[in-house]
Protein backbone atom coordinates (compact mmCIF):
# COMPACT_ATOMS: atom_id res chain seq x y z
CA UNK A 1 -20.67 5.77 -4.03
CA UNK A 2 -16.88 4.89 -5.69
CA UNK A 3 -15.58 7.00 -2.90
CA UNK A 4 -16.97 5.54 0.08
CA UNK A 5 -16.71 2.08 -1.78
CA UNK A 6 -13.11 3.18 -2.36
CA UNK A 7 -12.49 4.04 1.14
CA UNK A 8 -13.93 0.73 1.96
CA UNK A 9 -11.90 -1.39 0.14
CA UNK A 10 -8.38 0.61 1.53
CA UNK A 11 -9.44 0.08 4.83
CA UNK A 12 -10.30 -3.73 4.64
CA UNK A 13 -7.02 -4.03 2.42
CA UNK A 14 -5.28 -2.89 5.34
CA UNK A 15 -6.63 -4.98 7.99
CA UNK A 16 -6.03 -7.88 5.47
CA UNK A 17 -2.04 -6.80 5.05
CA UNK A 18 -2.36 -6.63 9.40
CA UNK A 19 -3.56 -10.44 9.25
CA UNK A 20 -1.27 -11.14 7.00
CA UNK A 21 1.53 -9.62 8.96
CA UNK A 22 0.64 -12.12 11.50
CA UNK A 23 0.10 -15.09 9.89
CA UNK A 24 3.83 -15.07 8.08
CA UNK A 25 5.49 -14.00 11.99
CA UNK A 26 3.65 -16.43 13.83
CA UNK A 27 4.55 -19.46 11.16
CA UNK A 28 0.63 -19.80 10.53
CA UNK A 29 1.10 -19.70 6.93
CA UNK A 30 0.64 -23.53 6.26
CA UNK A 31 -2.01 -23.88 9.61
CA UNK A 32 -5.02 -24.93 7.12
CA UNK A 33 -3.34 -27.46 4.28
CA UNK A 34 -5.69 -27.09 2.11
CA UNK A 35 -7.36 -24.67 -0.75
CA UNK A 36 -10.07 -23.56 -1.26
CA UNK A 37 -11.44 -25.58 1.15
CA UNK A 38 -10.50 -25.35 4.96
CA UNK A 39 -10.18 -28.63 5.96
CA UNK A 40 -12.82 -29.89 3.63
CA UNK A 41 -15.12 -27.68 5.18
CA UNK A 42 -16.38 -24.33 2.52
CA UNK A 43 -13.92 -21.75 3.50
CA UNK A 44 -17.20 -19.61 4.39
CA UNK A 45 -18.95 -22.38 6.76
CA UNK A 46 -15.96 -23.61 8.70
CA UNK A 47 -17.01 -23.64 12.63
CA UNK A 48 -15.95 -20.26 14.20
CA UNK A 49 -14.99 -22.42 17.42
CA UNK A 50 -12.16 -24.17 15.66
CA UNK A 51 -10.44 -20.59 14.60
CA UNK A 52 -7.87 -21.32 17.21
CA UNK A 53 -4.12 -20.65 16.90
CA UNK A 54 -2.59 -20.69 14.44
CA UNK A 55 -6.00 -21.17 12.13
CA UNK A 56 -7.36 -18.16 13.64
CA UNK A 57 -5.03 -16.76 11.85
CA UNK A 58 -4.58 -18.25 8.29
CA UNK A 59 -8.46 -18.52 8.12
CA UNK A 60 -8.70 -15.04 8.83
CA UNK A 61 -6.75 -14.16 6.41
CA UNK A 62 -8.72 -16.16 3.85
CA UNK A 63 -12.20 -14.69 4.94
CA UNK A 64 -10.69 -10.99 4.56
CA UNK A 65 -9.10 -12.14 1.28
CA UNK A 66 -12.83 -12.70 0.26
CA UNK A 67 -14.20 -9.67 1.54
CA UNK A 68 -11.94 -7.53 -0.61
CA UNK A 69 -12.54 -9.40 -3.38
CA UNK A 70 -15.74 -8.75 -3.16
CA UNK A 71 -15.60 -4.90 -2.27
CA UNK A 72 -13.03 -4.94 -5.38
CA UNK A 73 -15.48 -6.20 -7.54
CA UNK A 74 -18.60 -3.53 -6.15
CA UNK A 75 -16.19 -0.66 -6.63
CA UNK A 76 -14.83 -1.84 -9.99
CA UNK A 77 -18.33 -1.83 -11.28
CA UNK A 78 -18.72 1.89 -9.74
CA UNK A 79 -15.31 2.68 -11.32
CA UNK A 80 -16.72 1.27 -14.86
CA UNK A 81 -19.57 3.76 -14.88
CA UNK A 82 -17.45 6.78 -14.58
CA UNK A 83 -15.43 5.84 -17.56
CA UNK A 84 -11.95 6.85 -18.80
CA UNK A 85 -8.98 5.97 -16.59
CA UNK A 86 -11.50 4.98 -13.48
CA UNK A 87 -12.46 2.72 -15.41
CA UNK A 88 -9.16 1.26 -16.74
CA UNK A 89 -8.38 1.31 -12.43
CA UNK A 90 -11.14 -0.75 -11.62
CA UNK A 91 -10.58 -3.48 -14.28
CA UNK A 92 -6.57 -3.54 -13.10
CA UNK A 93 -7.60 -3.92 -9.99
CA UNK A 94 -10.13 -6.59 -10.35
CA UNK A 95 -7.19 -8.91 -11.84
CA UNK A 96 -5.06 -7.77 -9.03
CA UNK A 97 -7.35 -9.34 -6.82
CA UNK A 98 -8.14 -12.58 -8.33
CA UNK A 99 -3.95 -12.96 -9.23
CA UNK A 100 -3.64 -12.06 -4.99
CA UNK A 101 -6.15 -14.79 -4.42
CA UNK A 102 -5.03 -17.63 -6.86
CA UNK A 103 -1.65 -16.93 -5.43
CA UNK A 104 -2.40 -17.55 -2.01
CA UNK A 105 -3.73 -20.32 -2.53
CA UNK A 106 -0.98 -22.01 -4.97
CA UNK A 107 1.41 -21.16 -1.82
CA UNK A 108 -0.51 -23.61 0.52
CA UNK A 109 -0.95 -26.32 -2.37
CA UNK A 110 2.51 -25.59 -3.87
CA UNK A 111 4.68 -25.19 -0.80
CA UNK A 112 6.64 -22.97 -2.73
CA UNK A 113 8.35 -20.05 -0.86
CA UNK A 114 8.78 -17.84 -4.00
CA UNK A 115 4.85 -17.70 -3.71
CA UNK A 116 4.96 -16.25 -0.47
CA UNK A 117 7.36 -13.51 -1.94
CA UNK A 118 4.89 -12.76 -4.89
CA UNK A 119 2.05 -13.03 -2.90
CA UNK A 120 3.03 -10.35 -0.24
CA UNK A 121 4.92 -7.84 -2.82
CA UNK A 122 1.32 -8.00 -4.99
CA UNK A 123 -0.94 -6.89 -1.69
CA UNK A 124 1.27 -3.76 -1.06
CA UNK A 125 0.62 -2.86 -5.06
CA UNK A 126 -2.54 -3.75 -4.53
CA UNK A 127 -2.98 -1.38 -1.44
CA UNK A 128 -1.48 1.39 -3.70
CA UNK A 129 -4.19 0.82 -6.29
CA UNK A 130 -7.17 1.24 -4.08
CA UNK A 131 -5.15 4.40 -2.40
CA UNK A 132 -5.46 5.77 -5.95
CA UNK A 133 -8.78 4.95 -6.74
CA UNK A 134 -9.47 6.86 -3.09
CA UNK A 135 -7.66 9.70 -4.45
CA UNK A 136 -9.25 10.01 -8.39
CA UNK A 137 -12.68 9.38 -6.64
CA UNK A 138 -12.25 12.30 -4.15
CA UNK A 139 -13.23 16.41 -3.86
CA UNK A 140 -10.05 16.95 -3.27
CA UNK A 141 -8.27 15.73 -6.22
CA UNK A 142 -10.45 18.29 -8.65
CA UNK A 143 -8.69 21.04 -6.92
CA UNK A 144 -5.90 22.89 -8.88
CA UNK A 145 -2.43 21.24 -8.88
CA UNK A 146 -0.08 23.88 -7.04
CA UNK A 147 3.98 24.32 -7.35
CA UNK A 148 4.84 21.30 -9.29
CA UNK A 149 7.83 21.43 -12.27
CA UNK A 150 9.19 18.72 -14.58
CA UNK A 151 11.56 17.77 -12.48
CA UNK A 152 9.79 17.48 -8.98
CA UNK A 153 6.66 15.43 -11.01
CA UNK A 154 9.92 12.90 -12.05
CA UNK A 155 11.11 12.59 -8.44
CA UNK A 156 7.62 11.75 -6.69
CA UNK A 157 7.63 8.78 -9.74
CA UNK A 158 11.30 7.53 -8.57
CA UNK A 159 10.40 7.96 -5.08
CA UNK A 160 7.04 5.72 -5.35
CA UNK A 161 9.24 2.77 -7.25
CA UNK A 162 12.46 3.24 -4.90
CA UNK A 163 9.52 2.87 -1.94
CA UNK A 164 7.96 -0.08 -3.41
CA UNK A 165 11.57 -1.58 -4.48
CA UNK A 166 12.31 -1.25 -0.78
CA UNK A 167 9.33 -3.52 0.12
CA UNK A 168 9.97 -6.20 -1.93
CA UNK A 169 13.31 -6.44 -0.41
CA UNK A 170 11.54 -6.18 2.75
CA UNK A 171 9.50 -9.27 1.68
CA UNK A 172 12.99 -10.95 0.13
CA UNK A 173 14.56 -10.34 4.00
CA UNK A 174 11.71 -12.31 5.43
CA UNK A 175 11.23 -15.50 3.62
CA UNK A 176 15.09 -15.34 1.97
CA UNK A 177 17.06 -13.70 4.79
CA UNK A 178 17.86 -11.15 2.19
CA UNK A 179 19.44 -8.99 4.78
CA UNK A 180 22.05 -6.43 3.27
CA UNK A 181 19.79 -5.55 0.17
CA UNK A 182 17.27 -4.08 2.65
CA UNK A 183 19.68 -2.30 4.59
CA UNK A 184 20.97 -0.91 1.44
CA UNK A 185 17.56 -0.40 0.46
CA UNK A 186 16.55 1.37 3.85
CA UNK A 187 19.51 3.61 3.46
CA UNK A 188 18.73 4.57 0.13
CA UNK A 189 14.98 5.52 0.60
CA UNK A 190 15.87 7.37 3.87
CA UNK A 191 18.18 9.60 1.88
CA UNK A 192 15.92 10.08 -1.05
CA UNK A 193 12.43 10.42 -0.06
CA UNK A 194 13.22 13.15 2.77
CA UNK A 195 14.31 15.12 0.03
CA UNK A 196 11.55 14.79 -2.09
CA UNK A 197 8.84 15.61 0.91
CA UNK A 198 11.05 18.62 1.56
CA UNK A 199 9.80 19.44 -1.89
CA UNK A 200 5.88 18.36 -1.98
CA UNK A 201 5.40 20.54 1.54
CA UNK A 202 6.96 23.82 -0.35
CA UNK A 203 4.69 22.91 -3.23
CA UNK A 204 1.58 24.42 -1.10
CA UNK A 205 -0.91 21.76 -2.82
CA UNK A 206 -3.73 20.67 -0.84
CA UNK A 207 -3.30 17.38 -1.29
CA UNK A 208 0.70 16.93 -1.84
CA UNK A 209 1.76 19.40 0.70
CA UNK A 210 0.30 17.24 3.60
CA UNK A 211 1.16 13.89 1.99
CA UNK A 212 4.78 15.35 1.80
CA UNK A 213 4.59 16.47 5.72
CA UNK A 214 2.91 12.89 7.21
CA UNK A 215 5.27 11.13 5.01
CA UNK A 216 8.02 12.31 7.32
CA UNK A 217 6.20 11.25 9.84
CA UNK A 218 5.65 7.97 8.94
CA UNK A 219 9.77 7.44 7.90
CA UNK A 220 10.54 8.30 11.23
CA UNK A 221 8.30 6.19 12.96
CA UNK A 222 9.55 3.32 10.39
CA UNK A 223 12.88 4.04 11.30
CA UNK A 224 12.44 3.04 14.92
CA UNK A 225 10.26 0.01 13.85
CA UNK A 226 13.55 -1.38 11.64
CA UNK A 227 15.80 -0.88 13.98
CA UNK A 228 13.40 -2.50 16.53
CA UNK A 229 12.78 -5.64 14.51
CA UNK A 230 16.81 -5.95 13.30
CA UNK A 231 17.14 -6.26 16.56
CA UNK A 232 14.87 -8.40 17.76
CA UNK A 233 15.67 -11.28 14.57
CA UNK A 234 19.49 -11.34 14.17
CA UNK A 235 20.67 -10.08 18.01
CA UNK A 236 20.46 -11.80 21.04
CA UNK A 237 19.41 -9.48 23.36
CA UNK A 238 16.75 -9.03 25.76
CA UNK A 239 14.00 -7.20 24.56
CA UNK A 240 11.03 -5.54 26.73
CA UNK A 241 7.30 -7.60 26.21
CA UNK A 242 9.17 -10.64 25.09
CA UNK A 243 7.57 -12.50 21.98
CA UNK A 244 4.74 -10.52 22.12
CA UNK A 245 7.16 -7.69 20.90
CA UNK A 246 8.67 -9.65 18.67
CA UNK A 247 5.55 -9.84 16.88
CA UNK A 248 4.83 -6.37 17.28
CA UNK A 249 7.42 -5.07 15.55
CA UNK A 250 7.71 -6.82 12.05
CA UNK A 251 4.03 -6.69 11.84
CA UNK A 252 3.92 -3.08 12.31
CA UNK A 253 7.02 -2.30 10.52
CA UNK A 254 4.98 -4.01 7.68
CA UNK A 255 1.69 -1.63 8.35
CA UNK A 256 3.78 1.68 7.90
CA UNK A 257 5.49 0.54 4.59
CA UNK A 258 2.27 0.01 3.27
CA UNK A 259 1.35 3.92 4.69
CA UNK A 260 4.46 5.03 2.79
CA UNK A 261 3.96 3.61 -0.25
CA UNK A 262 0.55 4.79 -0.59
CA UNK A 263 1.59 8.65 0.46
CA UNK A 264 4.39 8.19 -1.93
CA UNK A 265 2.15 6.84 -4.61
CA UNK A 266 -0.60 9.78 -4.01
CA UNK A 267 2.10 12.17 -3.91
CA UNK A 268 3.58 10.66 -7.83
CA UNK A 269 -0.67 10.56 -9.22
CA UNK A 270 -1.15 14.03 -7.75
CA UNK A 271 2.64 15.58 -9.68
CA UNK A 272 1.27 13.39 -12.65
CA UNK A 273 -1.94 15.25 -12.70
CA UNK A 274 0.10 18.91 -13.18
CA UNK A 275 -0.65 20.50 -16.37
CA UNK A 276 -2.93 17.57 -17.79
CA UNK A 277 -6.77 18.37 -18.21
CA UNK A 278 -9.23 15.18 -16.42
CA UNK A 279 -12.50 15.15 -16.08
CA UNK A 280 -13.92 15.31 -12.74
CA UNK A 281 -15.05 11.85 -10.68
CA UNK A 282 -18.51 12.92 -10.34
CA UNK A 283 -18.85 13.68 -13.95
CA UNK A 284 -19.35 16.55 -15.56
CA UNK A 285 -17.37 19.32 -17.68
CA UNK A 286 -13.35 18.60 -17.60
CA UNK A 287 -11.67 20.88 -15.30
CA UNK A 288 -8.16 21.87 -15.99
CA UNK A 289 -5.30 21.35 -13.51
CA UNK A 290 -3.02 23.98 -13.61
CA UNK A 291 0.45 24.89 -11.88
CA UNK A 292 0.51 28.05 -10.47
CA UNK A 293 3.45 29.99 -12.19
CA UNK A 294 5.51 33.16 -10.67
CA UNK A 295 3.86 36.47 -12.27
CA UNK A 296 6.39 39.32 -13.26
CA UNK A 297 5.13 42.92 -12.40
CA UNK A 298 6.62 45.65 -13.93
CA UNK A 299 7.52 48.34 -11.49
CA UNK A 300 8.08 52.06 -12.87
CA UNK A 301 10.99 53.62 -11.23
């Protein structure tokens, strides 16, 4: 049940970031003015034939906000029965939440654009946590750790926090026009993490190996999205689908950082786990994760 409820609560956390993605690049951040209410209406009883324009949006947004909240709250309950560090997950993640929430709505009564920077840096983290809770809750994480050293375990950590560094900057660039920090940024992670999935794919783990293999991927792909949305925001130049794609681009540019962050973030839990002894999600007797070491034969001549 903490699996599927995990799974649940990733997936909705997603669509949420996707909303909003499009509620900050279509200016529908201030469309309802007020909080909690939506134009004095309950937020959960305002008329589904007013959700037009830019509302669609913001109130969108707000309902999905809910909805994790509340799958949050099922799976930190699931989390608290397991014990141990589930436990301690579930209860971070429940203030996560609530601190996303309250935030979200101090931006619309505040008008203050620091909010906005807060409130979109905390939903990636927040993604991140329910990618971990995924990953503690899963078969696949009892399996033994394979091919990780001191030093490799140390680089998935730096890679995670130079990932998640990059996307605040990427929220800074947005609402502060923080441009050459996030180019910096870009170039830095670009260099670094590449070399750190060369690693996790030689590492032969089940879990880290693929991580380290989509993660490429994925920097690729965000590569083209960045340069794509540069363009689009500080060139004049004509670009193919019009506004349309210069929604598309930001929006999805924001999508895949949130993909990277969480396969950089499983890739960092999974090095952590090397060596250490856990017990299982399910419960039961502790299994111990161990790295697989080179054996020495002796050979008679």
């Amino acid at each position: 049940m903490a699996h599927r409820l995990a799974l649940a609560t990733v997936a909705a956390t997603f669509v949420l970031i996707l909303f909003g993605g499009l509620v900050t690049n279509t200016g529908a951040a201030l469309a309802v003015p007020d909080w909690p209410t939506t134009f004095g209406y309950t937020m959960f009883f305002y008329p589904w034939s007013r959700m037009v324009g830019g509302i669609f949006y913001e109130h969108s947004h707000r309902l999905l906000g809910s909805l994790v909240g509340l799958l949050t709250i099922a799976l930190a309950v699931a989390l608290w029965r397991k014990g141990g560090r589930l436990r301690a997950l579930g209860l971070v993640m429940v203030v996560a939440v609530v601190t996303q929430g309250i935030l979200g709505g101090l931006r619309v009564v505040l008008l203050k654009e620091t909010l906005a920077i807060v409130h979109g840096c905390l939903a990636q983290a927040f993604f991140a946590l329910a990618v971990v809770a995924v990953l503690l809750t899963s078969v696949s994480h009892r399996l033994p750790v394979q091919g990780f050293d001191g030093a490799l375990r140390r680089l998935t950590v730096a890679a995670a926090v130079l990932v998640y560094a990059q996307i605040v900057l990427g929220a800074l660039l947005t609402h502060a026009g923080w441009i050459v920090p996030h180019l910096i940024g870009a170039a830095a992670v670009f260099v670094f993490v590449p070399l750190v999935t060369a690693r996790l794919r030689r590492t032969r783990d089940a879990i880290a190996a693929p991580v380290g293999s989509a993660l490429v991927l994925l920097l690729g792909l965000q590569l083209l999205l960045g340069a794509g949305s540069f363009v689009s925001r500080f060139m004049s130049v004509w670009i193919p689908g019009g506004q349309a794609t210069m929604l598309v681009l930001p929006v999805t540019h924001r999508l895949v950082a949130s993909l990277i962050l969480a396969g950089a973030v499983v890739g960092a839990v999974r090095a952590l786990s090397a060596g250490q002894s856990y017990r299982p999600a399910s419960g039961g007797t502790p299994t111990h994760v161990m790295r697989t070491q080179p054996s020495l034969r002796l050979v008679r001549g």
